[in-house]
N, C-alpha and C. Protein backbone atom coordinates (compact mmCIF):
# COMPACT_ATOMS: atom_id res chain seq x y z
N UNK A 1 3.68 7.91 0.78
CA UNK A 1 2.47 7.68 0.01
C UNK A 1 2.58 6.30 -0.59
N UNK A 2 1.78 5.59 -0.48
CA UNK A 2 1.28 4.28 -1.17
C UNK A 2 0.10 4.18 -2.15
N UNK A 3 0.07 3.43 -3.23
CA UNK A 3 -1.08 3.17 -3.90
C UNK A 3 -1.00 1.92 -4.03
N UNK A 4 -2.45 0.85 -3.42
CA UNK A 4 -2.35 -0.29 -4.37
C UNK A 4 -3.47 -0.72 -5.08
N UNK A 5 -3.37 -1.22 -5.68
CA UNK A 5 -4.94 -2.07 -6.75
C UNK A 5 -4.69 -3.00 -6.40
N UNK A 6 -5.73 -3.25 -5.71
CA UNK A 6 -6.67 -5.14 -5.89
C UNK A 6 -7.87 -5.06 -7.04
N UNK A 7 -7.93 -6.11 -7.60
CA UNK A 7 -8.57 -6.85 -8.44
C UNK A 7 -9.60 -7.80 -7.68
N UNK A 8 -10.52 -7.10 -7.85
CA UNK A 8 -11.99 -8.11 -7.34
C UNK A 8 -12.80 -8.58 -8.48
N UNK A 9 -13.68 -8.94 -7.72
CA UNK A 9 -14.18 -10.03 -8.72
C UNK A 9 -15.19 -9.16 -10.13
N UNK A 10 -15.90 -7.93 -9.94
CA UNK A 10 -16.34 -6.91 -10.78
C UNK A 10 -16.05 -5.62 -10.57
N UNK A 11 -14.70 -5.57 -9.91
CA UNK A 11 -14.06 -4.44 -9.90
C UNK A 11 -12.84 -3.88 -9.65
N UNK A 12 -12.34 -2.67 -9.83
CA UNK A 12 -10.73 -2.60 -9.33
C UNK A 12 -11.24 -1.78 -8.13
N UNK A 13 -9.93 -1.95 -6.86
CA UNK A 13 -10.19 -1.06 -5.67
C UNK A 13 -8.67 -0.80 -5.63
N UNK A 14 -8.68 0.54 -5.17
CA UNK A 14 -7.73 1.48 -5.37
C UNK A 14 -7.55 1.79 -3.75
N UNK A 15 -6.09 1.52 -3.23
CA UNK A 15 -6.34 1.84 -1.79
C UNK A 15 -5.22 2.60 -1.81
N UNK A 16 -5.32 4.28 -1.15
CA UNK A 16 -4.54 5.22 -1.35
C UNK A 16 -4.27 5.47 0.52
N UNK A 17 -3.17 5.50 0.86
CA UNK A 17 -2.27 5.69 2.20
C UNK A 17 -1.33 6.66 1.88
N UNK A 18 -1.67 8.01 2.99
CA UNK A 18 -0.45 8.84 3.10
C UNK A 18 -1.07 10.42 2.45
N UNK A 19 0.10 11.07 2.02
CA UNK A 19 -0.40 12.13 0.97
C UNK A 19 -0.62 11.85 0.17
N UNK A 20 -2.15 12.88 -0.60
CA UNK A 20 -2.59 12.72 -1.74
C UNK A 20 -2.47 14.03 -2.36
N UNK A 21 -1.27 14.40 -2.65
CA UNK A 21 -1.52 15.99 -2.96
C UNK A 21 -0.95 15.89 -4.52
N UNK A 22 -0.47 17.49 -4.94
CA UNK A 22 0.19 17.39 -6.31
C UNK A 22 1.43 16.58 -6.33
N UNK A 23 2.34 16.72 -5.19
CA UNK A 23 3.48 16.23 -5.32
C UNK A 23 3.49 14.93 -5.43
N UNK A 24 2.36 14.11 -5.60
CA UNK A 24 2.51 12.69 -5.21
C UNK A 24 1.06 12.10 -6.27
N UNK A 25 0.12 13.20 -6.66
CA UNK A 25 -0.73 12.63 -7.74
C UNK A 25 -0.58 11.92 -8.55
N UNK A 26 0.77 11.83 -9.39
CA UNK A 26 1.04 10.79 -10.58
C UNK A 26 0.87 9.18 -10.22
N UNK A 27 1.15 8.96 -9.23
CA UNK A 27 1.39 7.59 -8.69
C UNK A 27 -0.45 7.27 -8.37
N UNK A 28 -1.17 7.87 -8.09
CA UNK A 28 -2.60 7.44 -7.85
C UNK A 28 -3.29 7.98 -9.35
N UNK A 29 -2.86 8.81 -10.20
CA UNK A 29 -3.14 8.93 -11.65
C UNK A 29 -2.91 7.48 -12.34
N UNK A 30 -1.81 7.39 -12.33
CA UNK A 30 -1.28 5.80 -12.77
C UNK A 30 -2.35 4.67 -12.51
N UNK A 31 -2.16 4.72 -11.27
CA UNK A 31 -3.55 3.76 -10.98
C UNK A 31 -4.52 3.87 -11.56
N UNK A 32 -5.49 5.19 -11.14
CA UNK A 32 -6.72 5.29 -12.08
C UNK A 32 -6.54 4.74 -13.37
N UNK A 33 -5.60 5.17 -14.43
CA UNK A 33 -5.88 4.93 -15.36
C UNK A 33 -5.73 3.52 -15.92
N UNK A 34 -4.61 3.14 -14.74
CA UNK A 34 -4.45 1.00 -15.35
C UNK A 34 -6.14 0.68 -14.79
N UNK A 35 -6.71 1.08 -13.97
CA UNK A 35 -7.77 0.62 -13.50
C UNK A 35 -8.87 1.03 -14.58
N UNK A 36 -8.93 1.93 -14.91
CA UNK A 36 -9.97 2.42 -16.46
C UNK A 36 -9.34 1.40 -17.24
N UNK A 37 -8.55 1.28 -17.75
CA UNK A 37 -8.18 0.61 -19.24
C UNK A 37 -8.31 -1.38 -18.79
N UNK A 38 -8.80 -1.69 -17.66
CA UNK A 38 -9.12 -2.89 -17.00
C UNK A 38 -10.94 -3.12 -17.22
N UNK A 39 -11.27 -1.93 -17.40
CA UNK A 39 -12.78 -1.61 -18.03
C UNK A 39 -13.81 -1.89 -16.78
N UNK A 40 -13.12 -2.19 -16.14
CA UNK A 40 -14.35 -2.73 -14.66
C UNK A 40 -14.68 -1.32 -13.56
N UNK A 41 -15.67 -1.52 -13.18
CA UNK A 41 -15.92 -0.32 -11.86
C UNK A 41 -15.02 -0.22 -11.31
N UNK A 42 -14.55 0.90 -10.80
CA UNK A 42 -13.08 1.26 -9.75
C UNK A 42 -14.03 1.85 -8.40
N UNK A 43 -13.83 1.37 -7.00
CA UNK A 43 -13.43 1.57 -6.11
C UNK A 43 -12.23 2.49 -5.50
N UNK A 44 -12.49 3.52 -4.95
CA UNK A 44 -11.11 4.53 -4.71
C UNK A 44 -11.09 4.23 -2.66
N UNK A 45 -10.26 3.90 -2.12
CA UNK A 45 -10.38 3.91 -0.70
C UNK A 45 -9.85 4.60 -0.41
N UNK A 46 -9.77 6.18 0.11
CA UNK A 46 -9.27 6.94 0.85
C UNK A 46 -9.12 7.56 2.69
N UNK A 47 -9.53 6.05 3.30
CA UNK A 47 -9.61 5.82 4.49
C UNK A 47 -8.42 6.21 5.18
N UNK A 48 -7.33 5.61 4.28
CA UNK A 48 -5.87 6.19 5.11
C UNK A 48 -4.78 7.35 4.62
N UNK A 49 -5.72 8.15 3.74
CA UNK A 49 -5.11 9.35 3.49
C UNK A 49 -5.02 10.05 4.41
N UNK A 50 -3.46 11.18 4.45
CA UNK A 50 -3.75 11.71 5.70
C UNK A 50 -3.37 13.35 5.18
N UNK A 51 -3.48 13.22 4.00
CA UNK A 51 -3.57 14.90 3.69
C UNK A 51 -4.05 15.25 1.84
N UNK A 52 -4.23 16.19 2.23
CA UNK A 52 -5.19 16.44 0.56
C UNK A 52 -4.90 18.13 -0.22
N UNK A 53 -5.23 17.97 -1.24
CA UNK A 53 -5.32 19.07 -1.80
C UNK A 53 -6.29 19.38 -2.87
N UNK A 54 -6.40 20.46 -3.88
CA UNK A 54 -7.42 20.70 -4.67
C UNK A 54 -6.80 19.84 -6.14
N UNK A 55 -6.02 19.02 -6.33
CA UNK A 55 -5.46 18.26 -6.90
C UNK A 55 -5.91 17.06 -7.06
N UNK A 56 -6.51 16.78 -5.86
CA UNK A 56 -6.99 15.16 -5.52
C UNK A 56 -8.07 15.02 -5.99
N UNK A 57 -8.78 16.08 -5.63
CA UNK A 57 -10.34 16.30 -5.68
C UNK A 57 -10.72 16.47 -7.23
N UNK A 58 -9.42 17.35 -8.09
CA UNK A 58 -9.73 17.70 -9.37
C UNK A 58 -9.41 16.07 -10.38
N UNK A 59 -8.41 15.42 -10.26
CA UNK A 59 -7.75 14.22 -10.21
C UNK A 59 -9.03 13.19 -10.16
N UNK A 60 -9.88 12.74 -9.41
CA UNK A 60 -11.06 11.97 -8.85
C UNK A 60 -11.93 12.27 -10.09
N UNK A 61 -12.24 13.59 -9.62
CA UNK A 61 -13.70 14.09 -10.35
C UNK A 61 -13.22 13.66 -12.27
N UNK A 62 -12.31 14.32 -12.66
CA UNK A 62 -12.06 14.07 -14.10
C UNK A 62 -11.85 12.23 -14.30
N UNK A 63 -11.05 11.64 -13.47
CA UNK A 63 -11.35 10.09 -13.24
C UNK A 63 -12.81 9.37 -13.66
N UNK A 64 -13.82 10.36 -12.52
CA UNK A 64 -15.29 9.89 -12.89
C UNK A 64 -16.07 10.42 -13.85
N UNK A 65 -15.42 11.25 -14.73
CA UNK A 65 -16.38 11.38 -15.80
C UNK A 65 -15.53 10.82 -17.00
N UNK A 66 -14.46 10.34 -16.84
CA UNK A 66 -13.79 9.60 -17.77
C UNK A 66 -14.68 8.19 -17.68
N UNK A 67 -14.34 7.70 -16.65
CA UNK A 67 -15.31 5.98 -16.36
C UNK A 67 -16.77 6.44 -16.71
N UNK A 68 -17.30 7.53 -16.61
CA UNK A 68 -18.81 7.40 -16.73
C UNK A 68 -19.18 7.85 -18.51
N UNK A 69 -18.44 7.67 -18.77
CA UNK A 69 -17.98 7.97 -20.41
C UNK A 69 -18.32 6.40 -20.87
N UNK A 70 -18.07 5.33 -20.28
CA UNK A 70 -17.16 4.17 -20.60
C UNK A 70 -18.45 3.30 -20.12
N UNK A 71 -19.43 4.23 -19.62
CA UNK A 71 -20.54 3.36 -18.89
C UNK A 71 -20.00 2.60 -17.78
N UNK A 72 -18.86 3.05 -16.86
CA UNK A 72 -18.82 2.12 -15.78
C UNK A 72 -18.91 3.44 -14.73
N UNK A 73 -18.41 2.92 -13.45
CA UNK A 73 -18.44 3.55 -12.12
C UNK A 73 -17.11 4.21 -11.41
N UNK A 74 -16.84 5.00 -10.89
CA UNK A 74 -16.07 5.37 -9.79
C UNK A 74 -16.59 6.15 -8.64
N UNK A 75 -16.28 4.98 -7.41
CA UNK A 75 -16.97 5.40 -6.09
C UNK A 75 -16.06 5.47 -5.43
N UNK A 76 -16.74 5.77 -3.82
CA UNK A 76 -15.24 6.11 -2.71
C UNK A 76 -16.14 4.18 -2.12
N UNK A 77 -15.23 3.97 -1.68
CA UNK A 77 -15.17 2.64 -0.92
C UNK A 77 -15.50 3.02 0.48
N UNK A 78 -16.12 4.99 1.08
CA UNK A 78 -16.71 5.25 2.21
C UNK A 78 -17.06 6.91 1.60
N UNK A 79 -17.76 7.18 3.14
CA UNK A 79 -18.12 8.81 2.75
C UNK A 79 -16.30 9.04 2.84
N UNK A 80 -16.51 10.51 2.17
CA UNK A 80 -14.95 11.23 2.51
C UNK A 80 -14.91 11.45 3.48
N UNK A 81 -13.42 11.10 4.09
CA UNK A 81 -12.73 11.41 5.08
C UNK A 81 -12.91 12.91 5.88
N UNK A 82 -12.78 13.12 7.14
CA UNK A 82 -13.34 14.63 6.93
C UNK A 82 -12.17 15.77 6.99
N UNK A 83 -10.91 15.55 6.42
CA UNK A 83 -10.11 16.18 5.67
C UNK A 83 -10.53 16.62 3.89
N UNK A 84 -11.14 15.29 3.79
CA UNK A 84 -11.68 15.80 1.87
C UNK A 84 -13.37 16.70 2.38
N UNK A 85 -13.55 15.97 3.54
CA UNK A 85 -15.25 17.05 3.55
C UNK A 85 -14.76 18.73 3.83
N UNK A 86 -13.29 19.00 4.68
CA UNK A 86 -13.53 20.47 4.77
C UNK A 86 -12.58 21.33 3.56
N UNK A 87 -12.03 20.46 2.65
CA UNK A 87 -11.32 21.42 1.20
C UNK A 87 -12.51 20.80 0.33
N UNK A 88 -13.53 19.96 0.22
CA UNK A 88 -14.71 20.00 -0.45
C UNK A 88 -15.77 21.59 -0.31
N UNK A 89 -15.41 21.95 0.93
CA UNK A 89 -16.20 22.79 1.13
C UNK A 89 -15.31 24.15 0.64
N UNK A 90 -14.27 24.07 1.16
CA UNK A 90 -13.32 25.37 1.11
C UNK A 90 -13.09 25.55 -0.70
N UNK A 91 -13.17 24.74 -1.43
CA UNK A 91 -13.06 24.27 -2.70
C UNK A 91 -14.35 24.86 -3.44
N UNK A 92 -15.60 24.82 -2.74
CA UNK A 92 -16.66 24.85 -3.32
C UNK A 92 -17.35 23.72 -4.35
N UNK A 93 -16.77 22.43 -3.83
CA UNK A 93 -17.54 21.04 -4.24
C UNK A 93 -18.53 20.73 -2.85
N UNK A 94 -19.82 21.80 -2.71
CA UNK A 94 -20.37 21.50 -1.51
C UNK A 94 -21.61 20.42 -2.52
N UNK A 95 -22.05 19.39 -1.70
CA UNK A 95 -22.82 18.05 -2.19
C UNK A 95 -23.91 18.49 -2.30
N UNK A 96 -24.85 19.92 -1.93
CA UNK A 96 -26.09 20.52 -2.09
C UNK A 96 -26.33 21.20 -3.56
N UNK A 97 -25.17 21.24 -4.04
CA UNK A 97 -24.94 21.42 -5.33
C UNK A 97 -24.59 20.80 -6.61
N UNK A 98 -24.17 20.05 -5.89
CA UNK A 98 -24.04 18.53 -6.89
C UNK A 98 -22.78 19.22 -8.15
N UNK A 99 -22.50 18.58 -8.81
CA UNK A 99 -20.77 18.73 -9.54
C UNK A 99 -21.52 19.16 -10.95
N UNK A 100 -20.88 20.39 -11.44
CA UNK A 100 -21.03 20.52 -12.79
C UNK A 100 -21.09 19.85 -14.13
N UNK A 101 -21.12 18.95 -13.76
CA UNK A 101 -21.47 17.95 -15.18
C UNK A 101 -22.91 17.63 -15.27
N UNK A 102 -23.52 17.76 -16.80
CA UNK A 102 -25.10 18.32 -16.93
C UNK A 102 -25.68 17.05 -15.72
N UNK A 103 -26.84 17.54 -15.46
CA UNK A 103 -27.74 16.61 -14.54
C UNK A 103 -28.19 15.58 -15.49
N UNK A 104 -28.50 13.82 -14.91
CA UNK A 104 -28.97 13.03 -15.48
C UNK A 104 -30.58 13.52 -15.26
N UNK A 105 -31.23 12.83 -16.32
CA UNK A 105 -32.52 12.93 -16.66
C UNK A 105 -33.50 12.25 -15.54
N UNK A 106 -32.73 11.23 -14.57
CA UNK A 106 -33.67 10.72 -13.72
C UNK A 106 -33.11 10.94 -12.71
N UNK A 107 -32.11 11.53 -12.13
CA UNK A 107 -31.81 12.33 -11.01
C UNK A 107 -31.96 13.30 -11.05
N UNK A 108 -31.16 14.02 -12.08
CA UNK A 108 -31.51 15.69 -11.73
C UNK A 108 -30.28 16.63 -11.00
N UNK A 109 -29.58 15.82 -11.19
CA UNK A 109 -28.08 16.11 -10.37
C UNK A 109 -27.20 15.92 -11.54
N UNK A 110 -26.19 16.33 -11.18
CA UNK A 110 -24.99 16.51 -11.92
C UNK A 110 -24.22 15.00 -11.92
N UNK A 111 -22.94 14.69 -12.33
CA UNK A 111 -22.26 13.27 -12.54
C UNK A 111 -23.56 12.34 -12.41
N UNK A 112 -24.53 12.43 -13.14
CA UNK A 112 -25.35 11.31 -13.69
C UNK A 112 -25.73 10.96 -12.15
N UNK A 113 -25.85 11.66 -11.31
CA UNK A 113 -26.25 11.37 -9.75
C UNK A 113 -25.63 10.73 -9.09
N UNK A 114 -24.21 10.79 -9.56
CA UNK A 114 -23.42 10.06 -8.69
C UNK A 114 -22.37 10.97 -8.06
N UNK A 115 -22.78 11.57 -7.58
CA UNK A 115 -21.21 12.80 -7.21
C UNK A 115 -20.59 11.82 -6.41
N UNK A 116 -19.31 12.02 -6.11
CA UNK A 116 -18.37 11.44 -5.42
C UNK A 116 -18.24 12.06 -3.81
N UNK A 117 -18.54 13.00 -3.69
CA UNK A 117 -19.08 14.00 -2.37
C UNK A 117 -20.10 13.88 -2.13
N UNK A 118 -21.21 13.45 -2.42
CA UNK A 118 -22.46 13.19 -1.71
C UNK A 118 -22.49 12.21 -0.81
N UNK A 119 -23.21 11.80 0.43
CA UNK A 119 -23.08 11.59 1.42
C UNK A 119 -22.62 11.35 2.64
């Protein structure tokens, strides 16, 4: 497992390679959080993950309502991989439902209309 942060120009990007499970969460926790306390939008790339758990997914989601606290962003840098689309589903984070955090007032969806599983 690898994590690295680049520093762009209005944002941090977070590029995660390998397992992303419990045994290995602290090291992409770490990140998130030097990347929150940097105050800029975070970017998460999970293009070269090659395994997942309900850890990752729980890990992310609390990530983005921490940053959306802070008035900034956390996105995937693509749709999920389709290892995170079938424990999204098996998980019951299906995107027709949008994520339990109250709906914004001009979406109408949950994470302020930004789920991290939608599209």
């Amino acid at each position: 497992m690898s994590v690295a942060i680049k520093r762009l120009a209005d944002s941090s990007r977070i590029e995660v390679e390998g397992e992303f499970t419990v045994s290995t969460i602290a090291q992409v926790g770490e990140a998130l959080l030097h990347a929150i306390h940097e105050g800029f939008d975070i970017v998460v790339d999970l293009e070269r993950v090659t395994e997942v758990d309900i850890s990752s997914l729980q890990l992310l989601c609390a990530a983005q309502k921490s940053v959306s606290g802070l008035k900034k962003s956390l996105s995937l840098a693509a749709a999920p991989p389709s290892l995170f689309r079938e424990l999204l589903e098996k998980a019951g984070y299906r995107a027709d439902r949008g994520c339990v955090q109250p709906p914004s007032a001009q979406s109408g969806r949950g994470c302020g209309g930004n789920c991290l599983w939608e599209g």
